[in-house]
Protein backbone atom coordinates (compact mmCIF):
# COMPACT_ATOMS: atom_id res chain seq x y z
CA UNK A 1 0.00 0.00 0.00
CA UNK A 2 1.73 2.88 -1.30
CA UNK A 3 -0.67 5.63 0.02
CA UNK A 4 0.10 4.81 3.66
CA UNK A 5 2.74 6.34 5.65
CA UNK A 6 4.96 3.98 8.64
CA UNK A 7 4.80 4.62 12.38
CA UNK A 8 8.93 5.98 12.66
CA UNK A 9 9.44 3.31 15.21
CA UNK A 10 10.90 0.05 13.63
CA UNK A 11 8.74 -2.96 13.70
CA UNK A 12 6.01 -1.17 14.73
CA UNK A 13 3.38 -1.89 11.92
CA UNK A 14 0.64 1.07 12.35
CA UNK A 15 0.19 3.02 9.59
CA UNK A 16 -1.93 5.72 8.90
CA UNK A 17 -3.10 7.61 5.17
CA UNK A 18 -2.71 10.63 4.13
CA UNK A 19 0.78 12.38 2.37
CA UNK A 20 1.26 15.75 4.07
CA UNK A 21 3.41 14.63 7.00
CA UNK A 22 6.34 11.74 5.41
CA UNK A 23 7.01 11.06 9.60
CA UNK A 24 4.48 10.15 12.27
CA UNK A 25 4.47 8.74 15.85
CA UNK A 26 1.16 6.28 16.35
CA UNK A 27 -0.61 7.08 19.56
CA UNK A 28 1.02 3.98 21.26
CA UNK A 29 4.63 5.51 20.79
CA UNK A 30 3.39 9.08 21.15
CA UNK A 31 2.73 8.23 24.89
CA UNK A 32 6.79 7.61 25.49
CA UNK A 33 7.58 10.86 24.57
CA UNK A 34 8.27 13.34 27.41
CA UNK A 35 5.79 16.00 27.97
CA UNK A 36 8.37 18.44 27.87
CA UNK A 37 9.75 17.68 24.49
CA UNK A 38 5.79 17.83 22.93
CA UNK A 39 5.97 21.23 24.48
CA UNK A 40 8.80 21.92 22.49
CA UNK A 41 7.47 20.92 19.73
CA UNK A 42 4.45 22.05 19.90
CA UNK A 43 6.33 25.58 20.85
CA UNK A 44 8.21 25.49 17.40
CA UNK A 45 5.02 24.92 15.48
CA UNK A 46 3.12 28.27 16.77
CA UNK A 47 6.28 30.66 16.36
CA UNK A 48 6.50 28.64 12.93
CA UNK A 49 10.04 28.20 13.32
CA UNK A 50 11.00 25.18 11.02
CA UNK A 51 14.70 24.66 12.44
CA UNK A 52 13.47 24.66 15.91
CA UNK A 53 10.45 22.26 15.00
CA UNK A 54 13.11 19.83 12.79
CA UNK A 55 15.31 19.93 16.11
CA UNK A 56 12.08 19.15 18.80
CA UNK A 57 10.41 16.47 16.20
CA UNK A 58 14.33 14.38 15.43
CA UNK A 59 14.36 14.19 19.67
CA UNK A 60 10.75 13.05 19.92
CA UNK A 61 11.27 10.78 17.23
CA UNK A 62 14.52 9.78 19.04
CA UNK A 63 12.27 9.12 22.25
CA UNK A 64 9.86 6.79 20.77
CA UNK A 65 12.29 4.60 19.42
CA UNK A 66 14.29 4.28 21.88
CA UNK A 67 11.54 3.85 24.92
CA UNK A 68 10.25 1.52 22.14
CA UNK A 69 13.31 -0.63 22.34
CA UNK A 70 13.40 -0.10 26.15
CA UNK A 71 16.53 1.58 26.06
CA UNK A 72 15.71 4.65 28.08
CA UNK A 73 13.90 5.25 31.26
């Protein structure tokens, strides 16, 4: 299925549709993520600052995979 786009954490198998975003977190790995890097993120995305928001969305990805793996706390 070419018109849906992979969960970022390996192995996960969730995939969602749509082509806007190429990245996404499923809900299930979104919940790993430290409240105070969404708030970064979501920080980044009012001031529409796209380096900031690039920075905040490679550590959340960063987060997911690695709680994921159960490599961090």
């Amino acid at each position: 299925m070419p018109d849906r786009i992979p969960c970022v954490v390996p192995f996960c198998g969730r995939t969602r549709k749509g082509s806007p975003p190429s990245e996404w977190i499923c809900a299930d790995h979104w919940r790993g993520v430290p409240w105070k890097n969404k708030l970064v993120l979501a920080r980044a995305r009012r001031r529409r600052d796209r380096a900031a928001w690039d920075l905040a969305w490679t550590w959340c990805k960063r987060w997911a995979i690695e709680r994921a793996a159960g490599i961090s706390r």
